[in-house]
Protein backbone atom coordinates (compact mmCIF):
# COMPACT_ATOMS: atom_id res chain seq x y z
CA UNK A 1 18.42 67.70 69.88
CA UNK A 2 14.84 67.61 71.60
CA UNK A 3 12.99 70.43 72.77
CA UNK A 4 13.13 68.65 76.35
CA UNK A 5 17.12 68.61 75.72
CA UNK A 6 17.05 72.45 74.60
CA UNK A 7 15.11 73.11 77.52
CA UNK A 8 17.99 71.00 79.72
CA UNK A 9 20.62 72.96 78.42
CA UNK A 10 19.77 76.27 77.98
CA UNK A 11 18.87 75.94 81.83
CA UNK A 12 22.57 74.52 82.60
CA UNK A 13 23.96 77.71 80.83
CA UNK A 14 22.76 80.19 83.24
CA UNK A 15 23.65 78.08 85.80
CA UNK A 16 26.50 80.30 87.68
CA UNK A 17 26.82 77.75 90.40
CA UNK A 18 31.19 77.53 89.50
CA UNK A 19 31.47 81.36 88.99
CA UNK A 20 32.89 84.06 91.64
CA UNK A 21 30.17 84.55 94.31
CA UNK A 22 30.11 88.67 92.46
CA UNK A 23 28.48 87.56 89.63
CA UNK A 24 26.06 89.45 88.50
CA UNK A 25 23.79 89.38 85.25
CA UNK A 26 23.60 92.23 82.98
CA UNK A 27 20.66 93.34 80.73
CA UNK A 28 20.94 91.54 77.46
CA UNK A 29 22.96 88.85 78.06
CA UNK A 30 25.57 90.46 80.31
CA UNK A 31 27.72 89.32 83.47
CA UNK A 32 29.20 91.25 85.67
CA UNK A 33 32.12 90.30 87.95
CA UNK A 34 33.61 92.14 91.21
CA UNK A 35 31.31 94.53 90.04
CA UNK A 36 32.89 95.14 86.32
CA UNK A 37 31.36 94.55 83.11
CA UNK A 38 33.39 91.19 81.39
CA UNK A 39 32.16 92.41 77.78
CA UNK A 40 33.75 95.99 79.36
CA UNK A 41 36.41 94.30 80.39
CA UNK A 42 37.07 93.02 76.27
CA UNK A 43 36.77 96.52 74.44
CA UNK A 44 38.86 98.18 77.26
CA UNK A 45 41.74 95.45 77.47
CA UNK A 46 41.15 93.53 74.28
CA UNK A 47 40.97 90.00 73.91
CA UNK A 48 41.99 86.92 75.10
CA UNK A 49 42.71 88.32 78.46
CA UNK A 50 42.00 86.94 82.01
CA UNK A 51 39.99 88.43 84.53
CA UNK A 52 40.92 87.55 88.39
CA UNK A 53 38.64 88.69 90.97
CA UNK A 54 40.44 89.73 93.88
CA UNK A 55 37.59 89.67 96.29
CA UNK A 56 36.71 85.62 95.68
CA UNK A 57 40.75 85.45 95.81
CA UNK A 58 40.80 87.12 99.46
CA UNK A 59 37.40 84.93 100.46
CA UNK A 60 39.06 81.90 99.80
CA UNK A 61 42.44 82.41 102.01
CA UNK A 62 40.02 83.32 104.85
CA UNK A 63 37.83 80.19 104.25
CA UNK A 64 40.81 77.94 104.43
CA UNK A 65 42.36 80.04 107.27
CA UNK A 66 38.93 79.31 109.41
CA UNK A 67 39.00 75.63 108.08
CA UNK A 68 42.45 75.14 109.55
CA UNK A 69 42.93 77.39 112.28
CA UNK A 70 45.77 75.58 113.92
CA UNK A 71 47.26 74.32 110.77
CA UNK A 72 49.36 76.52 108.19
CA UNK A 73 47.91 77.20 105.31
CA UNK A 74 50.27 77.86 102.14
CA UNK A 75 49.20 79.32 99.16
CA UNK A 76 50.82 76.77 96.08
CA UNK A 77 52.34 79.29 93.83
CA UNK A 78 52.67 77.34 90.78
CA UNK A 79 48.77 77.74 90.22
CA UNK A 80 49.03 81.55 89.36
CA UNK A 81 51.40 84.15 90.72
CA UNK A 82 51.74 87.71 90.67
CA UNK A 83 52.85 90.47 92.68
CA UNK A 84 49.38 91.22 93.32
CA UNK A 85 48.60 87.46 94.20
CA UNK A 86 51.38 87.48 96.30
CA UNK A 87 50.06 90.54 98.38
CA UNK A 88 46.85 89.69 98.53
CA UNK A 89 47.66 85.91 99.92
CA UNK A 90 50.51 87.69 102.54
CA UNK A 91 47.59 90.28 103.59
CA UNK A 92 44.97 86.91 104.10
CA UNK A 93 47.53 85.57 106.35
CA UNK A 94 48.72 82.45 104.54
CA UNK A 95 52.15 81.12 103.45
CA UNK A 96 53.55 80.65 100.05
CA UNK A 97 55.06 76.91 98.38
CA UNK A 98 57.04 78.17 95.47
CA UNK A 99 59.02 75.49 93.40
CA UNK A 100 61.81 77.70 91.64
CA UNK A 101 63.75 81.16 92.25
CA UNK A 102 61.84 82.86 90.26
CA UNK A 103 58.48 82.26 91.84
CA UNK A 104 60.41 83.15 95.63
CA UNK A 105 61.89 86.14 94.06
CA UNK A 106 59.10 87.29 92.30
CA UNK A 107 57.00 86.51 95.70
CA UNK A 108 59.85 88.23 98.41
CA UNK A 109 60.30 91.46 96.15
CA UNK A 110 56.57 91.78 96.20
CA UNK A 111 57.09 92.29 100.33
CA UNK A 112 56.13 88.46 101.22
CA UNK A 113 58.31 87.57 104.58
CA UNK A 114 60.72 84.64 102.71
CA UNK A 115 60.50 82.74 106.18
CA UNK A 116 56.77 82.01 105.50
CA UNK A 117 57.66 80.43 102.04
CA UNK A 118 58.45 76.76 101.37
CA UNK A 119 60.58 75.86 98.43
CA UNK A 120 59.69 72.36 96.39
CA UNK A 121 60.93 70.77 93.24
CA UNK A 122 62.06 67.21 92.68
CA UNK A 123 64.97 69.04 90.56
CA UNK A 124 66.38 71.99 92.37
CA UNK A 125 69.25 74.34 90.41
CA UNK A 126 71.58 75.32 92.19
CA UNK A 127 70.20 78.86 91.26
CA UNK A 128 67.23 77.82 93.34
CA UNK A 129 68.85 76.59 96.06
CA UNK A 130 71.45 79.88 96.31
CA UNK A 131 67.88 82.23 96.40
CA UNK A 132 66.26 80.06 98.88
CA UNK A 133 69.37 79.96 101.56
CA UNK A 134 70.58 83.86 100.65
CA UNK A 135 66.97 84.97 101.09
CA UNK A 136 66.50 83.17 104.13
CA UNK A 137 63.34 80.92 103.04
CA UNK A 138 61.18 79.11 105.57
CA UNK A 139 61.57 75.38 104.53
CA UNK A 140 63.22 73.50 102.10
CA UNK A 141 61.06 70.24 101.37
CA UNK A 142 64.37 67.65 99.85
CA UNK A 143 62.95 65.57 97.32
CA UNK A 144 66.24 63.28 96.73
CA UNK A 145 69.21 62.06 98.46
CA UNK A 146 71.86 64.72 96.09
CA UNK A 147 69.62 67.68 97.32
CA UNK A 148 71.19 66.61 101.43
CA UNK A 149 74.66 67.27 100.91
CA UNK A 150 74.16 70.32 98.23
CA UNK A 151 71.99 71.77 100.58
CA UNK A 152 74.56 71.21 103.66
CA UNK A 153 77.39 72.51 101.92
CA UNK A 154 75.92 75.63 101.20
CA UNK A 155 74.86 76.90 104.33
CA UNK A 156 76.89 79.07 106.37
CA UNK A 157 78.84 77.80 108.84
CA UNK A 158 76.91 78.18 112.50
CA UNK A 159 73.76 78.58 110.69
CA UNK A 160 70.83 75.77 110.10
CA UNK A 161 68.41 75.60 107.47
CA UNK A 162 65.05 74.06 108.21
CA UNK A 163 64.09 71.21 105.40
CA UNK A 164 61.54 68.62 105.22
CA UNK A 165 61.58 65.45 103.40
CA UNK A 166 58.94 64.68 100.69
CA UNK A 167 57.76 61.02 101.29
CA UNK A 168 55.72 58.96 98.43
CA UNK A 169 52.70 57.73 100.91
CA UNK A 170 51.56 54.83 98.11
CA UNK A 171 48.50 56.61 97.69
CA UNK A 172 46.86 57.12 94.33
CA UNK A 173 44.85 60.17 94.10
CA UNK A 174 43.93 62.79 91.21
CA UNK A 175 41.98 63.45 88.38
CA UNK A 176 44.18 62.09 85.87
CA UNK A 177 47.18 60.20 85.61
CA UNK A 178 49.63 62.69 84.69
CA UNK A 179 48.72 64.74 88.37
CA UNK A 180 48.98 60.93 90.34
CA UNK A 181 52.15 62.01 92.53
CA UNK A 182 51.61 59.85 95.55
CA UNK A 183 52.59 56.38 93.97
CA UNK A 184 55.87 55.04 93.36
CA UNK A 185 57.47 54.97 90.19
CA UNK A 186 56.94 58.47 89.57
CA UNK A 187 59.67 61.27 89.99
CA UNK A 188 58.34 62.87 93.34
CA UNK A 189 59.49 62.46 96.37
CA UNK A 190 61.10 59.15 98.48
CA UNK A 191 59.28 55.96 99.08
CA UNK A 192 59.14 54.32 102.98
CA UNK A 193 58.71 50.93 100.77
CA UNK A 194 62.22 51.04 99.57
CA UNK A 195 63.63 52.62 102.12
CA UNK A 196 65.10 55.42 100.94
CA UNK A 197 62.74 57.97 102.85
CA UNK A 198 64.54 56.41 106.02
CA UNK A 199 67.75 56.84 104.69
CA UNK A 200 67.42 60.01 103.42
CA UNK A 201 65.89 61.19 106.93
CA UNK A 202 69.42 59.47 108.88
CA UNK A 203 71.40 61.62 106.71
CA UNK A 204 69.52 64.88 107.52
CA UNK A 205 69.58 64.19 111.28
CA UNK A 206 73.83 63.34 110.70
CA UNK A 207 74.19 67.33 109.14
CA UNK A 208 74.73 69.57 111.55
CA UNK A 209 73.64 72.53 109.08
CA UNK A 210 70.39 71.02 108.50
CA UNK A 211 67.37 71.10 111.16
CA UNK A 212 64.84 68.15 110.23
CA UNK A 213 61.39 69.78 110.87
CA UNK A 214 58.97 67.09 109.42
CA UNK A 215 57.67 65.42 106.77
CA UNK A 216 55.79 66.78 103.66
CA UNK A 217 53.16 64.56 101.11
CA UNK A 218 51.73 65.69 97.70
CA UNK A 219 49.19 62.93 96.75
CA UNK A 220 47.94 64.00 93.65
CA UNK A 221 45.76 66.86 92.18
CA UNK A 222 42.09 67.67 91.47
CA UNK A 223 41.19 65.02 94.63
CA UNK A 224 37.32 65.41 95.05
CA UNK A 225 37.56 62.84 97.68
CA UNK A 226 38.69 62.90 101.33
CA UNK A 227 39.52 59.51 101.71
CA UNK A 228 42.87 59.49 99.99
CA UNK A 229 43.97 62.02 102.45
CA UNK A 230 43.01 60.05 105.80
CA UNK A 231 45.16 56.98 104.20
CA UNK A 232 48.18 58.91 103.18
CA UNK A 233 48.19 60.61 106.81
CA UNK A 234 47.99 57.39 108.45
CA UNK A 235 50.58 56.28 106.51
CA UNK A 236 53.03 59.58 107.17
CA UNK A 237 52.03 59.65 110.83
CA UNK A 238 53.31 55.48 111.27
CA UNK A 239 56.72 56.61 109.32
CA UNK A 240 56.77 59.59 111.86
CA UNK A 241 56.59 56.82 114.57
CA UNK A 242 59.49 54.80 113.15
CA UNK A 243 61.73 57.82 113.06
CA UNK A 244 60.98 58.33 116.31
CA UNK A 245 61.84 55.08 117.70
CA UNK A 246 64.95 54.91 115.55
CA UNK A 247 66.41 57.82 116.30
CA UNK A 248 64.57 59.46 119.30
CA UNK A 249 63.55 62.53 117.28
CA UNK A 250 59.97 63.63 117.53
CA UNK A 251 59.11 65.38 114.10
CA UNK A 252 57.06 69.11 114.73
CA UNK A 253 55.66 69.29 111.53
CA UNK A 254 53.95 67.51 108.85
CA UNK A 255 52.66 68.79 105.47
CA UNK A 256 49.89 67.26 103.80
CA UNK A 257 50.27 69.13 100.35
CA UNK A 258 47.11 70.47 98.17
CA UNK A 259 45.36 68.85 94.96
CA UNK A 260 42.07 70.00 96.42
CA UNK A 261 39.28 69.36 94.04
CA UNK A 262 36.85 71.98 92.46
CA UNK A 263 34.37 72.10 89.78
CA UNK A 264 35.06 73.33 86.40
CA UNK A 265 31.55 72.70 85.20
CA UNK A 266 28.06 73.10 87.04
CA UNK A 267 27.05 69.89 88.38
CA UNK A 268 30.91 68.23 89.06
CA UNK A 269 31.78 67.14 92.63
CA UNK A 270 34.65 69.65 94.58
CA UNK A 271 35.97 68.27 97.78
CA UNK A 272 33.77 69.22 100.80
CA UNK A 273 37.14 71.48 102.84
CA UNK A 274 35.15 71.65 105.76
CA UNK A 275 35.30 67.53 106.19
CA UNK A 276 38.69 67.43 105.32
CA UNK A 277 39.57 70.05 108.09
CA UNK A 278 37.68 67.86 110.53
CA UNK A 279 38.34 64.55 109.37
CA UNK A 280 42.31 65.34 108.51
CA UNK A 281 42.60 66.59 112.35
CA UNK A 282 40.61 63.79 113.74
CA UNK A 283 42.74 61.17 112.12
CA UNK A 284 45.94 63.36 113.25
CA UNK A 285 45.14 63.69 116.64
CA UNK A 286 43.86 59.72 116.68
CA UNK A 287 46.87 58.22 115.08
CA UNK A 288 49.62 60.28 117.06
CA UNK A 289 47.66 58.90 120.55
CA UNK A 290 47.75 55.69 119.39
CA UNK A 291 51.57 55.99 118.59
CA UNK A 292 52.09 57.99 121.77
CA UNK A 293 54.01 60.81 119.32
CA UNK A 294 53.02 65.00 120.19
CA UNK A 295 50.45 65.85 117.48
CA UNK A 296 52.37 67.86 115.06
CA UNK A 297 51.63 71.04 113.58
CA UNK A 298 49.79 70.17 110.33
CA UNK A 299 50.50 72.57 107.29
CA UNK A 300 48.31 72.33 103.91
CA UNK A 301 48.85 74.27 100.30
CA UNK A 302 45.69 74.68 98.56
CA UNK A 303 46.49 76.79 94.66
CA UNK A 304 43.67 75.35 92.74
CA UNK A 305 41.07 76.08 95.38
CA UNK A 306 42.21 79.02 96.07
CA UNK A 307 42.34 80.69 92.46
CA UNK A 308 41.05 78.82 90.30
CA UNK A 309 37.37 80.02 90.46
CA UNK A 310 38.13 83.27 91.16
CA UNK A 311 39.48 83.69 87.42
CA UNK A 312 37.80 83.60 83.61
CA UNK A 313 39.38 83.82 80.15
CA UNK A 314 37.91 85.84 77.56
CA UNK A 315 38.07 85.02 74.23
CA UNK A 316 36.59 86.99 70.89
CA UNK A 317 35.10 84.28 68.28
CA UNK A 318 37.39 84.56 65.54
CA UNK A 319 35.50 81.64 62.87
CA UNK A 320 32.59 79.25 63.09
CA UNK A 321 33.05 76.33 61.01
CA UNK A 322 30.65 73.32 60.08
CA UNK A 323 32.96 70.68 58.71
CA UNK A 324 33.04 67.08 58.81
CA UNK A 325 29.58 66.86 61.17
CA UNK A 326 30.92 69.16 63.26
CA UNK A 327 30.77 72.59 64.31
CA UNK A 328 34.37 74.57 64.92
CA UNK A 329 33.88 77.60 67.10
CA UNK A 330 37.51 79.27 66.88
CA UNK A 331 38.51 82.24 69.32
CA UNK A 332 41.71 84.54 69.67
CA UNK A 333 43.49 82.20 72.23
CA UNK A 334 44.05 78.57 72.42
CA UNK A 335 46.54 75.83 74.13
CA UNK A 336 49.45 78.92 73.92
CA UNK A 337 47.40 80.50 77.11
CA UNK A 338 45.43 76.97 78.45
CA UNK A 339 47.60 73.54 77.90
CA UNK A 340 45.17 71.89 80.15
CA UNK A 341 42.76 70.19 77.99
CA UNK A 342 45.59 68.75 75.94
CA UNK A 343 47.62 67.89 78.83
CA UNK A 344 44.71 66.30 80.63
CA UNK A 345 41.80 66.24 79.02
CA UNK A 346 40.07 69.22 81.20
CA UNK A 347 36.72 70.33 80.44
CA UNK A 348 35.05 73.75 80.68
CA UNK A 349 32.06 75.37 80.05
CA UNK A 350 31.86 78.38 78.39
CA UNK A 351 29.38 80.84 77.57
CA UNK A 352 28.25 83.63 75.29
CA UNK A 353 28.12 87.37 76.91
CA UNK A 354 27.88 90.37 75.53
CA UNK A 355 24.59 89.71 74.30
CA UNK A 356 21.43 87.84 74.19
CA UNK A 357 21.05 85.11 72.00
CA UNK A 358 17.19 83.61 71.32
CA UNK A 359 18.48 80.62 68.80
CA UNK A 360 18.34 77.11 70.38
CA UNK A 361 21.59 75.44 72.31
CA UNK A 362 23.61 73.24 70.13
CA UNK A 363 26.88 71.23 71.07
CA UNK A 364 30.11 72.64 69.00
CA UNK A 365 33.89 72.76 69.61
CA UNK A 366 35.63 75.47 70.69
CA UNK A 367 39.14 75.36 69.62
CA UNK A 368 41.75 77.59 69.63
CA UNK A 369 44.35 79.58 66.87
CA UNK A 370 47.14 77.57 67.41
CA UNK A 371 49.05 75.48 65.00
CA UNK A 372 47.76 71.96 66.39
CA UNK A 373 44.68 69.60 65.92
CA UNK A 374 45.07 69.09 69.42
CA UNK A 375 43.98 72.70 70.13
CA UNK A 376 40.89 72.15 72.04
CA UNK A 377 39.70 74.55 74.89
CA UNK A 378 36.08 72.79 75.72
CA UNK A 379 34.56 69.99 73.23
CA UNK A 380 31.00 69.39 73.09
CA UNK A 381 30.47 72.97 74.66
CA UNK A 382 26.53 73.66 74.75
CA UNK A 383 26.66 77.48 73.33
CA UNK A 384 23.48 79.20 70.90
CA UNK A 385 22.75 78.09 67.39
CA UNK A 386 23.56 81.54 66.09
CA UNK A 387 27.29 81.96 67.64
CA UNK A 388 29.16 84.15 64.94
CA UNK A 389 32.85 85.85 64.56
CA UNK A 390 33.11 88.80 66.74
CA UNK A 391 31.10 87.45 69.95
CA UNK A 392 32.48 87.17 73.16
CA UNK A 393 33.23 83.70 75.04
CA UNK A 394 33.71 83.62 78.67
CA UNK A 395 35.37 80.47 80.11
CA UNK A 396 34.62 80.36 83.96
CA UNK A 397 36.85 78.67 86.42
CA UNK A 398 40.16 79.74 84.70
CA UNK A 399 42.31 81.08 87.85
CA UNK A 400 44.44 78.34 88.01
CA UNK A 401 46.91 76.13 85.74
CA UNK A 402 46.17 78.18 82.61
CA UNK A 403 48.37 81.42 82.17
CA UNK A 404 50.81 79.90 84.53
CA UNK A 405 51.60 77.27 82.13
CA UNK A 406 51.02 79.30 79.01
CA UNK A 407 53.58 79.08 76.26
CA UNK A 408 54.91 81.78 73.87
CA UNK A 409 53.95 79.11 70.63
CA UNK A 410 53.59 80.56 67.23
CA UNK A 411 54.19 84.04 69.54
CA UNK A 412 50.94 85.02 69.53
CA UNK A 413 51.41 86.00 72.74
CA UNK A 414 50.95 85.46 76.71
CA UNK A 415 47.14 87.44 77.67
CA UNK A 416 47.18 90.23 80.30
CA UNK A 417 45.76 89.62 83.58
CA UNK A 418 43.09 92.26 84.78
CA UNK A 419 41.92 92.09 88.64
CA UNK A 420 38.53 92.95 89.23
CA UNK A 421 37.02 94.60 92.51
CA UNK A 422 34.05 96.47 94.08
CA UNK A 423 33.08 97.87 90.21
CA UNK A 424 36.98 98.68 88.90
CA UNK A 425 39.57 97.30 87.00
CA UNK A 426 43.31 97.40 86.77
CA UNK A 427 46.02 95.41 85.34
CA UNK A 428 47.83 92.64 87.28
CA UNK A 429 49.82 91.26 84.61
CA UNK A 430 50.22 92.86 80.82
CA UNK A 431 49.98 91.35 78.13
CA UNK A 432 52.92 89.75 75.88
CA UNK A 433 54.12 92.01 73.30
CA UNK A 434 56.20 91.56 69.99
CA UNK A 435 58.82 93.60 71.18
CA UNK A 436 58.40 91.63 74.60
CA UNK A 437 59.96 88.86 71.71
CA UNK A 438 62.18 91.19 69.90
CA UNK A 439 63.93 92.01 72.75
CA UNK A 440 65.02 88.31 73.95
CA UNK A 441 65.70 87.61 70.04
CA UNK A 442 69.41 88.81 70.25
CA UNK A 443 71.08 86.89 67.41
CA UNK A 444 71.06 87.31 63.79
């Protein structure tokens, strides 16, 4: 590497462009965030653990809420959720999407109103559907024919339960293949093209149980782009049209799901919400004048955006290995708390803290403890010449997608979850135990 290229990437490693907004360096080699030490943080929680600061958290709702003023804004639970999420998002004024009974028990038990919440899933149980209808939930968006009549024959009898239908606009969107839910041929939603969104949305308007409120759209995840959007509301808006002149219902609602874009790494593009607030209404308020339909209320369910750069994931360097022309940097977590790079090939960038380090930038691979070759947190991570075991690596941009999907493999253990605000820190979430194991292990 050339002392120009040194010089380019030692610069790119202070770069704290994709941290929280409270970041703060420390003398010798220190960050702070929400006012807290992270290498404090380590020694007073131990490692890996994740850090959440509550006052980016809170910034965001209020962002989105003054990006959509007219519009509900629903937090997408899937990306992280606590008790402590949950309040904070109910306190910001914005709605929960939850996609199983856990997540709306979890959230309603926490004191979220269950009439703000939206329940998802292409596969409901009927566990799911018994918590959603017995706890009163807001919407339930159907995401197949079977869910109609289930969901018909469980309500009470002189009651009516508001649902949605999810409709595949034949847009592809998303930062990888695997998070492409707009198209056909995946196992999302109902598809105009074949017709069986239009069926589906006869049926609902035949129950008498069920009150058709609108239609809902997921297009994909990590969209950077606004584009995609504009097409697949076009597209919902014309099959809003159709229903209207087939069966003289005008539809109130219409939700355009999340998958907004951020950056995970200084430098990568994150989609510009305050064009997408303007554009998205624009387009709405265009295409139902042109189709003579009332402009529906618009609803949106950012996760990602909301938490994912409010969090980081801090890991103690366990090995460094140089072995086969390469450079191993191992740490105490891995793929059991952050699928995401296997899953999808997601890139980080994550630095040394705790100290100052004078040696030159070199590229290694930061993998994690985990029984698979596969276990990759960030390849071709720029980090000092002279990282050693016992330093401490802090992975920015780790809110979302990471401890919500984390695994209990080899039971090593799920981290703890430590919130961080105006200079003190508390646990949200502890961390997984052995006897947390033990204690589900019931057979012998």
């Amino acid at each position: 590497m050339t002392t120009e290229t040194v010089t380019e990437v030692a610069a790119g490693a202070a770069d704290l462009s994709v941290w929280p907004a409270s970041t703060r360096r420390l003398p010798h080699g220190g960050l702070a965030v929400g006012g807290v030490s992270l290498a404090e943080v380590a020694e007073r929680f131990a490692t890996p653990v994740y850090v959440l600061d509550e006052g980016e958290v809170r910034e965001r709702c209020r962002i989105y809420r003054d990006a959509f003023p007219d519009a509900d804004v629903l937090y997408a639970a899937k990306a992280f959720l606590s008790r402590g999420m949950a309040r904070w998002v109910r306190e910001e004024g914005l709605g929960l999407d939850v996609c199983s009974a856990g997540e709306l028990e979890l959230a309603v038990t926490a004191g979220f109103p269950p009439e703000r919440v939206v329940l998802h899933g292409n596969a409901k149980s009927p566990r799911d559907l018994e918590t959603a209808l017995r706890l009163g939930v807001g919407r339930i968006v159907i995401d197949g024919p079977s869910e109609i009549v289930r969901i018909a024959a469980a309500v009470a009898p002189g009651e009516r339960q508001k649902v949605m239908v999810r409709v595949v606009p034949g847009v592809s969107a998303g930062g990888h293949d695997k998070i492409r839910t707009g198209t056909d041929g995946q196992k999302f939603g109902l598809s105009p093209t074949d017709g069986s969104a239009q069926h589906a949305l006869a049926r609902i308007l035949d129950q008498p149980g069920l009150e058709l409120t609108g239609l809902h759209c997921h297009i994909g995840s990590q969209i950077t782009e606004v584009k995609p959007y504009l097409v697949a509301l076009r597209r919902m808006v014309g099959l809003m049209a159709r229903v209207r002149d087939a069966h003289g219902v005008v539809l109130p609602e219409l939700d355009m799901g999340g998958g907004h874009g951020i950056a995970y790494r200084p430098g990568e593009p994150s989609l510009d919400l305050t064009a997408l607030a303007r554009r998205l209404r624009a387009e709405l308020v265009e295409g139902c004048a042109a189709a003579r339909l009332t402009v529906p209320r618009l609803a949106v369910e950012p996760g990602r955006a909301v938490v994912g750069p409010a969090g980081i994931a801090l890991y103690r360097v366990l090995a460094v290995k140089d072995t086969g022309g390469k450079v191993f940097v191992a740490v105490d977590g891995g793929m059991g708390d952050n699928p995401r790079p296997a899953l999808y090939g997601a890139r980080y960038a994550p630095r040394l803290v705790g100290r100052r380090s004078t040696a030159g930038i070199r590229a290694v691979t930061v993998v994690g403890r985990h029984c698979e070759a596969g276990d990759v947190l960030a390849d071709d991570a720029e980090l000092p010449g002279d990282i050693r075991p016992g330093d401490l690596l802090a992975v920015p941009v780790a809110g979302a997608y990471q401890l919500s999907m984390a695994s209990g493999y080899n039971l090593v253990g799920r981290p703890a979850v430590v919130a961080v605000h105006d200079g003190t820190a508390r646990v949200l979430v502890r961390r997984e135990t052995l006897d947390d194991f033990r204690g589900r292990d019931i057979g012998e």
